[in-house]
Structure formats: C-alpha cells, structure tokens
C-alpha atoms as a PDB file:
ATOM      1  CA  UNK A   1      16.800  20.872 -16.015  1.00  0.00           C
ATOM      2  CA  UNK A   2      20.236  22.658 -15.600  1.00  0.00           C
ATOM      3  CA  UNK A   3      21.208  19.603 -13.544  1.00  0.00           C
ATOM      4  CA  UNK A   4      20.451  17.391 -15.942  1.00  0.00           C
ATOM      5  CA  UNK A   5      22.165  18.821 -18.762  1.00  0.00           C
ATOM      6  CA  UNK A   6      25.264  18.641 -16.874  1.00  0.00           C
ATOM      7  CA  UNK A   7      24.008  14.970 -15.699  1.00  0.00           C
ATOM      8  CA  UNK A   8      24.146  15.361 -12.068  1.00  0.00           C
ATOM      9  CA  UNK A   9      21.205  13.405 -11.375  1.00  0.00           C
ATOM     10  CA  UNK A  10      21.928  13.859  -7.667  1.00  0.00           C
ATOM     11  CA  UNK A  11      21.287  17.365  -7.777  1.00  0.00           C
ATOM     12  CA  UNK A  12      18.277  17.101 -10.055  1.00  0.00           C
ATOM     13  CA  UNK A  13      16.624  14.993  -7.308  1.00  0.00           C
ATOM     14  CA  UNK A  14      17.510  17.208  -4.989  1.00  0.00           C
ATOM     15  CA  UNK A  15      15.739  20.139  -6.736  1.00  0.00           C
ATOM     16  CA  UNK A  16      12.703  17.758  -6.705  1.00  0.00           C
ATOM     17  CA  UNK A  17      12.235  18.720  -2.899  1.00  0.00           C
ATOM     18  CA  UNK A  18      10.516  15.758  -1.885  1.00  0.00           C
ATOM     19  CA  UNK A  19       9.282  16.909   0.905  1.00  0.00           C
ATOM     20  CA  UNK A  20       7.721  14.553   3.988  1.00  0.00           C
ATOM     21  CA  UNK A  21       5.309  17.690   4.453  1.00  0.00           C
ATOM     22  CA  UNK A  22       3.652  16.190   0.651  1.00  0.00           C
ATOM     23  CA  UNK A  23       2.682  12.830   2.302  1.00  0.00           C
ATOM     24  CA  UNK A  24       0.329  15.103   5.221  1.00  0.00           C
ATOM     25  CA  UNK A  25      -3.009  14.071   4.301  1.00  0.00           C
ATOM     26  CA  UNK A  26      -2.043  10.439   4.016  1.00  0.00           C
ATOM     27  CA  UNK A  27      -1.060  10.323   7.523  1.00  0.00           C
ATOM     28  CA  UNK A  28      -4.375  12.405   8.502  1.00  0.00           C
ATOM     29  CA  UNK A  29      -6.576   9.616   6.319  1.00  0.00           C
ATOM     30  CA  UNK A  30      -4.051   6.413   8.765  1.00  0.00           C
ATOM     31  CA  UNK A  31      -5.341   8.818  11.845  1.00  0.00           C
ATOM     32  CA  UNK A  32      -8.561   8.610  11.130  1.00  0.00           C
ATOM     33  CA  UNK A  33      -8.586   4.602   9.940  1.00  0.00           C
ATOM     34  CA  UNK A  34      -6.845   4.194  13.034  1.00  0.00           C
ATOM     35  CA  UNK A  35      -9.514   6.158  15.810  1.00  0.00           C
ATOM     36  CA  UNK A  36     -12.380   4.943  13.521  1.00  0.00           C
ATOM     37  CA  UNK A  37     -11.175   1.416  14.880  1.00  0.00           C
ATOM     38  CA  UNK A  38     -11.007   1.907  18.231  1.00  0.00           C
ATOM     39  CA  UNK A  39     -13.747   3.773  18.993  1.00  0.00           C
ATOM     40  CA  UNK A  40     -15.535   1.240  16.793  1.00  0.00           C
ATOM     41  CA  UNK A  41     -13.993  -1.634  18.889  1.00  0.00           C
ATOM     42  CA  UNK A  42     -14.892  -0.420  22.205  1.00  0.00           C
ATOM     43  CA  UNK A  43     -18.859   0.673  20.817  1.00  0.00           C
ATOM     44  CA  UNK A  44     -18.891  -3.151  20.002  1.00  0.00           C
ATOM     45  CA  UNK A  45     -17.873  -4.563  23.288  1.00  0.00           C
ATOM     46  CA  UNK A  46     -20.272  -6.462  25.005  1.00  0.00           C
ATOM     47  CA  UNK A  47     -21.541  -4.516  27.731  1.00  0.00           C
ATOM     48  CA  UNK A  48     -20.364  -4.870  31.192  1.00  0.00           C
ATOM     49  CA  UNK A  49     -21.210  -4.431  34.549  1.00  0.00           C
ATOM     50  CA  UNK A  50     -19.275  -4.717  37.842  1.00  0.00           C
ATOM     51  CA  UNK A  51     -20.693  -6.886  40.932  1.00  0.00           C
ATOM     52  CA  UNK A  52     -22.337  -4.051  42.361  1.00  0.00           C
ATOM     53  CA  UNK A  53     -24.634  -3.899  38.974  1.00  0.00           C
ATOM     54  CA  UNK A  54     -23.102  -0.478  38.005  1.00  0.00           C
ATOM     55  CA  UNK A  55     -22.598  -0.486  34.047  1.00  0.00           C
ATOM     56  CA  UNK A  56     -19.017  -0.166  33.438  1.00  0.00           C
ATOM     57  CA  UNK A  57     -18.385   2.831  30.650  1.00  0.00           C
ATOM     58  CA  UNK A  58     -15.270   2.245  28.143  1.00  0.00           C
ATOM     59  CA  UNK A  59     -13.796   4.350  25.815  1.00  0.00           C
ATOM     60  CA  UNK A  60     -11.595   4.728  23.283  1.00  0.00           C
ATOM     61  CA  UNK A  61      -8.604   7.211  24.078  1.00  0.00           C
ATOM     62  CA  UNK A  62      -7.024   8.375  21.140  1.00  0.00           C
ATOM     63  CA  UNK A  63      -4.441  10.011  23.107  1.00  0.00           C
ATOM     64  CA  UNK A  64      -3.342   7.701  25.713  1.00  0.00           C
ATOM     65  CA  UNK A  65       0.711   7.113  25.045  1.00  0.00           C
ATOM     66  CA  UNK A  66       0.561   3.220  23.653  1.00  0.00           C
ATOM     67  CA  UNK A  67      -2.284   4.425  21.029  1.00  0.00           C
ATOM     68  CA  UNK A  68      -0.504   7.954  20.199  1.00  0.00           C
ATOM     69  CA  UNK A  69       3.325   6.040  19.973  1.00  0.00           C
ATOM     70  CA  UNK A  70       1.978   3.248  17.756  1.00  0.00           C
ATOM     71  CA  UNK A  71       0.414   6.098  15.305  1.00  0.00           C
ATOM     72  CA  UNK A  72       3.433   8.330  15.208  1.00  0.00           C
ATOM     73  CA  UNK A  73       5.726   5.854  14.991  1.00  0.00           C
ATOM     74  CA  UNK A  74       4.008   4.033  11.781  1.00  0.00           C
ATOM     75  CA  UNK A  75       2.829   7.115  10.610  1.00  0.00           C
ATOM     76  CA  UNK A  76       6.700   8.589  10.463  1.00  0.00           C
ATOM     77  CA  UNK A  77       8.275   5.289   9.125  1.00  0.00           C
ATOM     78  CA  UNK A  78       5.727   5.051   6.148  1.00  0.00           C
ATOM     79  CA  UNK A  79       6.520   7.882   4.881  1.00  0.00           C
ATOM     80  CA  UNK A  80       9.984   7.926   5.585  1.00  0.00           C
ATOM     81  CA  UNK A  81      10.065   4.640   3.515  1.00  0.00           C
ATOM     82  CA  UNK A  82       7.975   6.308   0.355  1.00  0.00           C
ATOM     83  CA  UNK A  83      10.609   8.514   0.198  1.00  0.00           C
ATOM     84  CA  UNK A  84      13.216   6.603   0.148  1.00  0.00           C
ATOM     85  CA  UNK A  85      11.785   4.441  -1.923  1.00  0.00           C
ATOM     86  CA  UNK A  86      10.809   7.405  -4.411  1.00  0.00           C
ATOM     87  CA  UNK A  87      14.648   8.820  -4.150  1.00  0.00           C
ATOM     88  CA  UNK A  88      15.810   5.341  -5.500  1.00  0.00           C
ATOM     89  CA  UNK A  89      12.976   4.584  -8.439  1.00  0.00           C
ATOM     90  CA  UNK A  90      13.533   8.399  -9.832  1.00  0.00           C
ATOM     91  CA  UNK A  91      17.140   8.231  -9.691  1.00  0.00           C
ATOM     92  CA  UNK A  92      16.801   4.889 -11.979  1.00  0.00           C
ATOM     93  CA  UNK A  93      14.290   6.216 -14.541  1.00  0.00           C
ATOM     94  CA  UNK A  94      16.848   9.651 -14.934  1.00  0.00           C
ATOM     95  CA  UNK A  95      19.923   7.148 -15.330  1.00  0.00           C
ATOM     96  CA  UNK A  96      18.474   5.068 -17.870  1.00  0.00           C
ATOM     97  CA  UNK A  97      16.870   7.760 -19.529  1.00  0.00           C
ATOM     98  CA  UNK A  98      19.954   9.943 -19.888  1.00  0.00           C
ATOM     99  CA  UNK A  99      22.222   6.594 -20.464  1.00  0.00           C
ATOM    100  CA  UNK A 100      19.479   5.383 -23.329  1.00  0.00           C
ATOM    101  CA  UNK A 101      20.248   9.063 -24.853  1.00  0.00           C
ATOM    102  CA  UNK A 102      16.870  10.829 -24.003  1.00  0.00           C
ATOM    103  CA  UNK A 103      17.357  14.977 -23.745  1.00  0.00           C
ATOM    104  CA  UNK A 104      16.979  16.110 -20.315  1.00  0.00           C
ATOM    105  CA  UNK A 105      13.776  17.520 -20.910  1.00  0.00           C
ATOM    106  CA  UNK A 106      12.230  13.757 -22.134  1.00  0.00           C
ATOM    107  CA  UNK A 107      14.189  12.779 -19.217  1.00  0.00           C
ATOM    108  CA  UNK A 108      12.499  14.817 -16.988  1.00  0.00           C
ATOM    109  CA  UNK A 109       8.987  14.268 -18.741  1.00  0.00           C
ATOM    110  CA  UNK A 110       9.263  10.747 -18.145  1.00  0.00           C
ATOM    111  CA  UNK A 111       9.717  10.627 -14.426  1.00  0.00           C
ATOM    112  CA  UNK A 112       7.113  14.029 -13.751  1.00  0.00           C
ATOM    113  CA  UNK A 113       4.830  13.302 -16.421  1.00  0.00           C
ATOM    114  CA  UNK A 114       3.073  15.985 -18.858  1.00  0.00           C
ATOM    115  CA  UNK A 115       0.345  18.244 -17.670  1.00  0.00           C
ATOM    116  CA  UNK A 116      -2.790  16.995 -17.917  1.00  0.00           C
ATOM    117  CA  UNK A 117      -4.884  20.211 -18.076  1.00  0.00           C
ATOM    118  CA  UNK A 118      -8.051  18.226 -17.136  1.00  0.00           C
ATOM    119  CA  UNK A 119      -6.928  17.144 -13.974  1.00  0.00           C
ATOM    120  CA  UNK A 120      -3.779  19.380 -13.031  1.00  0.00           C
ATOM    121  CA  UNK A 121      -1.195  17.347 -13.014  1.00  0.00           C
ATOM    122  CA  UNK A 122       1.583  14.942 -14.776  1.00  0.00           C
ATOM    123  CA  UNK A 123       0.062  11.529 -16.424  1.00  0.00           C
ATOM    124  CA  UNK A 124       2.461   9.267 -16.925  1.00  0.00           C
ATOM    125  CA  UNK A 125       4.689   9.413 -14.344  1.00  0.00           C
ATOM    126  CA  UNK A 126       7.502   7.607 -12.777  1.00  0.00           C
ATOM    127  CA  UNK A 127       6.826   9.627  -9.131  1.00  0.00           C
ATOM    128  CA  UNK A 128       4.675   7.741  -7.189  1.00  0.00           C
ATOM    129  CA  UNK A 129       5.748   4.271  -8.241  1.00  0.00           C
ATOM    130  CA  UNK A 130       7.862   1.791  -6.221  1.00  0.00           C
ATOM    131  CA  UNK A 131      11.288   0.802  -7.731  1.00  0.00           C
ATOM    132  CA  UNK A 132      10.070  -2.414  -9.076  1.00  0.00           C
ATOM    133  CA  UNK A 133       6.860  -0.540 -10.267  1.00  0.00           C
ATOM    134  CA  UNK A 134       9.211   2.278 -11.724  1.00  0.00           C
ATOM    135  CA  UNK A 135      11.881  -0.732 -13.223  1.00  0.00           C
ATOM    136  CA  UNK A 136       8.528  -2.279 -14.735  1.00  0.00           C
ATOM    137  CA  UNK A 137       8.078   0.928 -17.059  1.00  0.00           C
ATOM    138  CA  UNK A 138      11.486   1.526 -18.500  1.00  0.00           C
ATOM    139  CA  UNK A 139      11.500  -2.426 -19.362  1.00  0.00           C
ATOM    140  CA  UNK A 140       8.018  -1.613 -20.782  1.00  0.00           C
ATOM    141  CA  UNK A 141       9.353   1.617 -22.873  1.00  0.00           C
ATOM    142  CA  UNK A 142      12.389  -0.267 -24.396  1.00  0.00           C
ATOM    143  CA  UNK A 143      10.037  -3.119 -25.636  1.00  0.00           C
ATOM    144  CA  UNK A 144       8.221  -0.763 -27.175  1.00  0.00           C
ATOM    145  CA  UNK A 145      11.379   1.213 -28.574  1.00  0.00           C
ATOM    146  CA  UNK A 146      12.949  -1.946 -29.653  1.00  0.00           C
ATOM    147  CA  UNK A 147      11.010  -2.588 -32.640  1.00  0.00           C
ATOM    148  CA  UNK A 148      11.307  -6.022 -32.437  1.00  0.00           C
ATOM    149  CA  UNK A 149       8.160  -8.329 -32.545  1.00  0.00           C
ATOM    150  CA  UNK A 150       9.139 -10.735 -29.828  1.00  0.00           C
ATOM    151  CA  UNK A 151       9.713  -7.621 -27.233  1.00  0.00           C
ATOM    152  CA  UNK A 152       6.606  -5.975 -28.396  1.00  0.00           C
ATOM    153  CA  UNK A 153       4.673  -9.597 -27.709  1.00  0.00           C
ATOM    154  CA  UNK A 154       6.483  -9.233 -24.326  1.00  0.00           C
ATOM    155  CA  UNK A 155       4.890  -5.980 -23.533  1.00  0.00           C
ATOM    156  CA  UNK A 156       1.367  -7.587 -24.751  1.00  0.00           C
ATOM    157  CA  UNK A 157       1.803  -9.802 -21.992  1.00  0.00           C
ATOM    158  CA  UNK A 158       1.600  -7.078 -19.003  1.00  0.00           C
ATOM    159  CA  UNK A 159      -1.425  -6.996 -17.260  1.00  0.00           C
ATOM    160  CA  UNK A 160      -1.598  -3.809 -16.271  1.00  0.00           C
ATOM    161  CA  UNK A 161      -0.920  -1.970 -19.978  1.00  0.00           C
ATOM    162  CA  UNK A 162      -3.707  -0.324 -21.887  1.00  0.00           C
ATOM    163  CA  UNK A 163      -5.290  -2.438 -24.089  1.00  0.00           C
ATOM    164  CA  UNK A 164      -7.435   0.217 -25.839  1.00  0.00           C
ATOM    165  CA  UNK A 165      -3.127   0.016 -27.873  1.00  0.00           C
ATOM    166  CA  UNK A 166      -3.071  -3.681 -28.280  1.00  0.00           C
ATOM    167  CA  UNK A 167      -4.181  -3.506 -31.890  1.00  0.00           C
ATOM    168  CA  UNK A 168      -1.499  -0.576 -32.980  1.00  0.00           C
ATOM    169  CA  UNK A 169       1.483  -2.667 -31.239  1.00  0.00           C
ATOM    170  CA  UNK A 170      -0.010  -6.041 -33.301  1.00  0.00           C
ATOM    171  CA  UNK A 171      -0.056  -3.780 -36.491  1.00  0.00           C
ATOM    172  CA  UNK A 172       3.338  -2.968 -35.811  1.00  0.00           C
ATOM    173  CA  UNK A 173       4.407  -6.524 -35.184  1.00  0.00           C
ATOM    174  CA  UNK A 174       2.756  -7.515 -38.216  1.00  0.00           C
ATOM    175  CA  UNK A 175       4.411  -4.592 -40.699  1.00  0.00           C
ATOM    176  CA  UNK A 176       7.700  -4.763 -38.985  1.00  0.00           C
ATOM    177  CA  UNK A 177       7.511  -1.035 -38.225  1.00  0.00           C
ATOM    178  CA  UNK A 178       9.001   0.679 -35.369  1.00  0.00           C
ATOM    179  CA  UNK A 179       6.536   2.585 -33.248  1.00  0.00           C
ATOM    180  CA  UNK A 180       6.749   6.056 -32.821  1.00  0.00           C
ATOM    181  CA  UNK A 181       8.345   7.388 -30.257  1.00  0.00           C
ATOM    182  CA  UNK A 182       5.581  10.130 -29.518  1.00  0.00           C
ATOM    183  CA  UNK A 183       2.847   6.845 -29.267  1.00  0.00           C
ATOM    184  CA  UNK A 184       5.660   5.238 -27.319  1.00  0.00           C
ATOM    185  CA  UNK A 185       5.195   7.597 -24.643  1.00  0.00           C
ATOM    186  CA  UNK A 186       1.449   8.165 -24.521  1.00  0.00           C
ATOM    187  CA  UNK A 187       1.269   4.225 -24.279  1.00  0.00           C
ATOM    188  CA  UNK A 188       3.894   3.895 -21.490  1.00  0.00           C
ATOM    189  CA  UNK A 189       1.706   7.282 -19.945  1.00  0.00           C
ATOM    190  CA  UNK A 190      -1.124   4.908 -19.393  1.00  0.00           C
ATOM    191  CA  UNK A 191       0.613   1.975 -18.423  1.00  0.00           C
ATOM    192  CA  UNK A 192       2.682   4.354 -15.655  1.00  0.00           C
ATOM    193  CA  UNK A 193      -1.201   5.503 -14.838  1.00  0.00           C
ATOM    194  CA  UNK A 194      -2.242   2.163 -13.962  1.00  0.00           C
ATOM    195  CA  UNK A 195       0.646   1.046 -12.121  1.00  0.00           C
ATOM    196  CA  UNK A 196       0.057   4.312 -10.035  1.00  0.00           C
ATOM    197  CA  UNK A 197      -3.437   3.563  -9.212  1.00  0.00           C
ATOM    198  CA  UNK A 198      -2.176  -0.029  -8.455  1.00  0.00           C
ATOM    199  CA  UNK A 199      -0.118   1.402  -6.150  1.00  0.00           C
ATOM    200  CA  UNK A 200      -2.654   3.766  -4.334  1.00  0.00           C
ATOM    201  CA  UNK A 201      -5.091   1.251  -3.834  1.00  0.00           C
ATOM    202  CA  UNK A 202      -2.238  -1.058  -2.663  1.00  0.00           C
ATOM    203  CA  UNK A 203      -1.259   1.804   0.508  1.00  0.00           C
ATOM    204  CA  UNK A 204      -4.890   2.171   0.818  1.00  0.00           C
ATOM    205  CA  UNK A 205      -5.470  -1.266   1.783  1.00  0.00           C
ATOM    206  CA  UNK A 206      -2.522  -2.388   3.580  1.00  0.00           C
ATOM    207  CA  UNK A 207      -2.530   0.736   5.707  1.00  0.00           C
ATOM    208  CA  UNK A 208      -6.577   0.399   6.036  1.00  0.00           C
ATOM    209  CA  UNK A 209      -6.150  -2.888   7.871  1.00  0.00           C
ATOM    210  CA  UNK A 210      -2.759  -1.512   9.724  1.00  0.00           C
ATOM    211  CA  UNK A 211      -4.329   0.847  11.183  1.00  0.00           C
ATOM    212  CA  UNK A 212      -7.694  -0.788  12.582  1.00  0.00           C
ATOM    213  CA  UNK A 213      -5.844  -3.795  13.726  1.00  0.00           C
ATOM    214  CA  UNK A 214      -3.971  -2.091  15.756  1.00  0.00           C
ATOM    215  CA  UNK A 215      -6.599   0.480  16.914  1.00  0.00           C
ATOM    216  CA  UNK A 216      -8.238  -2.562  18.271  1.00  0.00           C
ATOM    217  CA  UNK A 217      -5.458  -4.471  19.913  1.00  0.00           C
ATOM    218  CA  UNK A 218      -4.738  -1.257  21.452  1.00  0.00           C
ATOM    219  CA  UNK A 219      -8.493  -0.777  22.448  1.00  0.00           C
ATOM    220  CA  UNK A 220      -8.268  -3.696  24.403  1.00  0.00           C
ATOM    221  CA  UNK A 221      -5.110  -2.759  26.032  1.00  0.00           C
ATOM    222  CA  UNK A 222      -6.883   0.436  27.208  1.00  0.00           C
ATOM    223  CA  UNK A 223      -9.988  -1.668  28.808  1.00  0.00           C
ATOM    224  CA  UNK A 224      -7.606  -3.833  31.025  1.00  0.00           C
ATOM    225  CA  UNK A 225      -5.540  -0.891  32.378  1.00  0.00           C
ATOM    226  CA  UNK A 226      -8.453   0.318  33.518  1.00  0.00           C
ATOM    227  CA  UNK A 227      -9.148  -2.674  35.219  1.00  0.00           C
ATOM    228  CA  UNK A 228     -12.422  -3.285  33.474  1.00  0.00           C
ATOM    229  CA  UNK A 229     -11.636  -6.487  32.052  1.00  0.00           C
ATOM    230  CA  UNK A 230      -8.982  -9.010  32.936  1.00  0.00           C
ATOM    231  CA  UNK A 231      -6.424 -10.824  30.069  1.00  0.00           C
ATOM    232  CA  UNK A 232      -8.056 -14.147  30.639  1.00  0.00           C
ATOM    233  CA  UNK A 233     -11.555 -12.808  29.389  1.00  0.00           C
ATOM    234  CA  UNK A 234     -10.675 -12.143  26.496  1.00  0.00           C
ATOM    235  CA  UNK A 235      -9.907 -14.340  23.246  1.00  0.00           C
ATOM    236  CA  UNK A 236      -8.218 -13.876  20.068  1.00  0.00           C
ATOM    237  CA  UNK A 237      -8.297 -16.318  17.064  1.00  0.00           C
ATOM    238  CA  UNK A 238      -7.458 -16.172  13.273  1.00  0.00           C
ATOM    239  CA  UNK A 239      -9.388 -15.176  10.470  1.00  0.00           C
ATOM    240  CA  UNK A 240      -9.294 -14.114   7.050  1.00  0.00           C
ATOM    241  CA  UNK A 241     -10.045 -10.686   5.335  1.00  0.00           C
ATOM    242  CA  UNK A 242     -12.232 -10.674   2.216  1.00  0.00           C
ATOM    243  CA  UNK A 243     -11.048 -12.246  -1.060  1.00  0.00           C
ATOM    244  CA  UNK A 244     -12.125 -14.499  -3.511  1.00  0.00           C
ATOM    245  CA  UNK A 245     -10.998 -17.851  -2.259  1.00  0.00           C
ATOM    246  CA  UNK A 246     -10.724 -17.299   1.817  1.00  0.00           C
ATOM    247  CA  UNK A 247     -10.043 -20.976   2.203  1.00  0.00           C
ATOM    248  CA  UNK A 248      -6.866 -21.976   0.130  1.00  0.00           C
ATOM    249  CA  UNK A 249      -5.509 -22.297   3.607  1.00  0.00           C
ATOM    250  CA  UNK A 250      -6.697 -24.436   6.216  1.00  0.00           C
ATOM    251  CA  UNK A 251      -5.972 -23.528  10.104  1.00  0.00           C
ATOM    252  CA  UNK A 252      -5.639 -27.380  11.594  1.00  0.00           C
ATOM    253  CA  UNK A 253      -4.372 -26.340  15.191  1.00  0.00           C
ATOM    254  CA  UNK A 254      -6.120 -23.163  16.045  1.00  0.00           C
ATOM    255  CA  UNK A 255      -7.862 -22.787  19.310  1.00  0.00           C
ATOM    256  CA  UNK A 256      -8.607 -19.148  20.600  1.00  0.00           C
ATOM    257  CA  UNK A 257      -5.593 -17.814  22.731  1.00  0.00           C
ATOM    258  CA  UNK A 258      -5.614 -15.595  25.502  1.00  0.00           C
ATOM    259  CA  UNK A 259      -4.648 -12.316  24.450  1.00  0.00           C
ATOM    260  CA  UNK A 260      -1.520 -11.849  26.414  1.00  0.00           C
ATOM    261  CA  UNK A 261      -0.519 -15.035  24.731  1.00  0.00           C
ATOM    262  CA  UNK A 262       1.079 -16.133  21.394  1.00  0.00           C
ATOM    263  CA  UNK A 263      -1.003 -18.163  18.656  1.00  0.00           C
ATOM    264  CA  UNK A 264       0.335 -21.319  17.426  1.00  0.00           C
ATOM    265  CA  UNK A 265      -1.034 -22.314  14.132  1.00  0.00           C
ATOM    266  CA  UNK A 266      -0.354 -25.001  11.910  1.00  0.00           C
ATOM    267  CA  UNK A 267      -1.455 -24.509   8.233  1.00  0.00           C
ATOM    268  CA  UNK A 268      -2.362 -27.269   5.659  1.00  0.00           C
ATOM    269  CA  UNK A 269      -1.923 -25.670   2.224  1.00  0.00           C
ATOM    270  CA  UNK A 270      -3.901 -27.050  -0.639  1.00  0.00           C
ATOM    271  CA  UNK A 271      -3.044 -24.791  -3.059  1.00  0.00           C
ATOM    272  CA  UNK A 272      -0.408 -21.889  -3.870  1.00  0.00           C
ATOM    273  CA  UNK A 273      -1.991 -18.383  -1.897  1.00  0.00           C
ATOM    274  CA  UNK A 274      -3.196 -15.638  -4.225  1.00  0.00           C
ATOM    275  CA  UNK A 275      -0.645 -12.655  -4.319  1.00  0.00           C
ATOM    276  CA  UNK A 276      -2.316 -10.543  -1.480  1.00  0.00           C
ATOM    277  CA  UNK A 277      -3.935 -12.747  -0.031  1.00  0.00           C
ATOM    278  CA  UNK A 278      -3.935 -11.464   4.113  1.00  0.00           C
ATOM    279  CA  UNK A 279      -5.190 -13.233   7.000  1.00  0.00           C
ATOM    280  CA  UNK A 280      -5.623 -10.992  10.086  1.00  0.00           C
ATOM    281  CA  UNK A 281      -6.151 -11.400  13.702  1.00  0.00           C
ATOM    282  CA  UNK A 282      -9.529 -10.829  15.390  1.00  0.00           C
ATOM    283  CA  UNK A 283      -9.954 -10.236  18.839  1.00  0.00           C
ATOM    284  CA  UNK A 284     -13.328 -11.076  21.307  1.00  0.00           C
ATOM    285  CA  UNK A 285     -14.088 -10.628  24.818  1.00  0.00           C
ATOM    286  CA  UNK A 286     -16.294 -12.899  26.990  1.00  0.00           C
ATOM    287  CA  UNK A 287     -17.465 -11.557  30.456  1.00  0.00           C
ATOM    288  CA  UNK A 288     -15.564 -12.205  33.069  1.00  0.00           C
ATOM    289  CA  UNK A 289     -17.530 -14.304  36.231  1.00  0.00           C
ATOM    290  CA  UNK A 290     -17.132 -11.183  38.315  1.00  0.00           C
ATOM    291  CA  UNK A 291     -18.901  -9.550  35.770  1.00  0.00           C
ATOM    292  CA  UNK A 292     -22.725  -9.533  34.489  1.00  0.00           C
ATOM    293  CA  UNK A 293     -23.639  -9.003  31.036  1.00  0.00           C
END
C-alpha cells in the first residue's frame, strides 16, 4: 500500500511476490495429463509379437530423457509466461487505476479483489487474467463509470458480464443516472469472475491436449528405440478434437504419413473457423510383416 501511495507501481508489484513456486500444482495436474497419455497410448497398442512368437511387452517410461525434457521444458516456459504475462496486466490495472484517480487502497482492491469469506479469497480480481482479459475490465469499469447511455449499451454487449445487472444498467440508461460506484465494482467483480473462469478452463484445455499429444508422440518414440516397431509401421493422419461443427474445414490432400515424415495438407474452407476451434494429430500403428498380431 505504502508503494502505492508514493506511486511506485514497480515496487508494489514487487511486494506482490509472484512467486513460480504458486503455479506448483498446475505443473503436477500437466504431469499427470502428460503420463496418463502415454501409458494410455502404449495400453492401446495393438499387440505384438516378434518372429519367434514371443509377445513383445511395451511401456511407457515416464522418465526416459526425450519424455522428462519435453515436460520440464513446457512445464517451466508456461509458467514463466503466466508470469510475465501477470507482471504486465497488474501493472496496467494499478496505472490506470491510480491515473483515473482511484486511492491506493481501491487500487489495490481492484487488481486483488475483496475477500470473499465463503470461499477464502479475492472475487473480482485482475490477478489471474491475461493482459487483454485484464484491458477488457478497466474498458468495462469506465463504461460503467461514464454515465453515458451509449458506453453503458457498450458494456451490455459483453458476453461474458453478469446479466443477473442488465436491468439496473437499462434503468440507468433510461433515468440518465450515473451508477454507483460501490455497484460499479460488484458488477465489474463478476464480470472479472467470469473472465477468470474463462481463463482457467482455457489453460485447462489447451494444456490437456499439450500434454497427451505429446505423451503419445513421445510413446511412440520410446517403442522404436527399443526396436519393437520400425518408422514405416506406423501412420499418422489428421483429425479433429470435439466441437460443435468438426467439419467447417475440409482436408482435400490428406493421406496418412509415416511418422518420421511431415504432413502435407491442403484445406478447402467453407466457412470462417470457430474461435478455438483445434485440429490435432493422431497417431496409429499397423504391424510390421516381421511381426504377428
């Protein structure tokens, strides 16, 4: 607080400690993503046996160099990227708070949140969100602040607001009276809430299909060092991850590739994509002629 009464938002983020040590259990829930799809990719390999009839036995080795570089080395860059990230967006909301005249302490309210007894910690918070997420709410709280009906109709028009407030902010619109600035900031709260959960289930997600994509590449990897399987036995294609329209693209050109080999794919778009829409690459394995299914 003492930093931000002298406005040295530097050394108020500083006293923030945001510490790499916080982001822990998100890299223990990308572990276990990540060994939950390789040990699920080798259980699903086709079973194979050498000439002599013997049954040959793959597993997935969590700690074989390729599989524990690729996991550190994500893992590390993640998180050194949420921080950086989170340095930049709270440095913003403080500016513009301080710079729109808000007291330190608002100042610091609206980037930790207040206290939410209930659940033990800040609602409404800037901490957590992106930049662009973090941007989004101070545009959001000075169309609220602004009092003026076509900036209020502008904050109507996020999707992610609370709408459970839509009928105080028409009111408002209708009287031509300013809303107060205590509602102000239990409606940006929510809106910050939502953006947060956005961006959870957004990590979530992206790192969910990061990690077993890679656990299975990887898998793969592991079966032809042994010398179980050779690079020409096994396939690799294109396909789509679940969504609501999973053919707004068309692959034209798309045979299965070896695996040591690129893809080439030609697309035929009939329509604009839907934000997040993902395609990912699947991997199979036919037996090899030396080898008896």
């Amino acid at each position: 607080m003492e930093s931000l009464e002298r406005g040295d938002v530097k050394d108020a983020i500083a006293a923030m400690n945001l510490d790499e040590a916080a982001f822990r259990p998100l890299e223990e829930a990308i572990r276990q993503a990540y060994n939950g799809g390789g040990v699920a990719t080798v259980e699903q390999m086709p079973a194979l046996r050498d000439p002599s009839g013997l049954q040959v036995v793959l597993r997935w080795d969590a700690r074989n160099l390729t599989a524990e570089t690729w996991l550190r080395e994500h893992s590390a860059q993640l998180v050194t990227n949420i921080v950086a990230d989170q340095q930049v967006a709270i440095r913003a909301a403080f500016s513009k708070g301080l710079a729109r005249g808000a007291n330190p302490t608002r100042a610091a309210l609206e980037v930790v949140g207040r206290v939410n007894r209930v659940i033990g910690r800040g609602g409404g918070r800037v901490i957590g969100l992106t930049t662009v997420q973090s941007d989004y709410v101070a545009r959001a709280r000075d169309e609220l602040l602004s009092g003026e009906p076509d900036q209020l109709r502008a904050y109507l028009n996020r999707k992610r607001r609370d709408k459970r407030f839509d009928r105080t902010i028409t009111a408002a619109i209708r009287d031509g009276k300013p809303i107060p600035t205590n509602l102000v900031a239990r409606i940006i709260g929510r809106y910050s809430d939502s953006l947060l959960k956005l961006r959870a289930d957004t990590i979530g997600l992206h790192e969910t299909f990061a990690a077993l994509g890679a656990s299975k590449d990887i898998a793969f990897q592991q079966a032809m060092a042994k010398g179980a399987v050779r690079a020409e036995a096994i396939t690799k294609g294109w396909k789509h991850t679940p969504q609501d329209h999973p053919r707004v693209q068309r692959v034209v050109d798309a045979d299965n590739s070896r695996l040591d080999r690129f893809i080439v794919i030609v697309f035929v778009r009939h329509r604009p994509p839907r934000i997040g829409q993902r395609r990912s690459e699947f991997t199979t394995m036919q037996p090899l002629p030396c080898l008896r299914v």
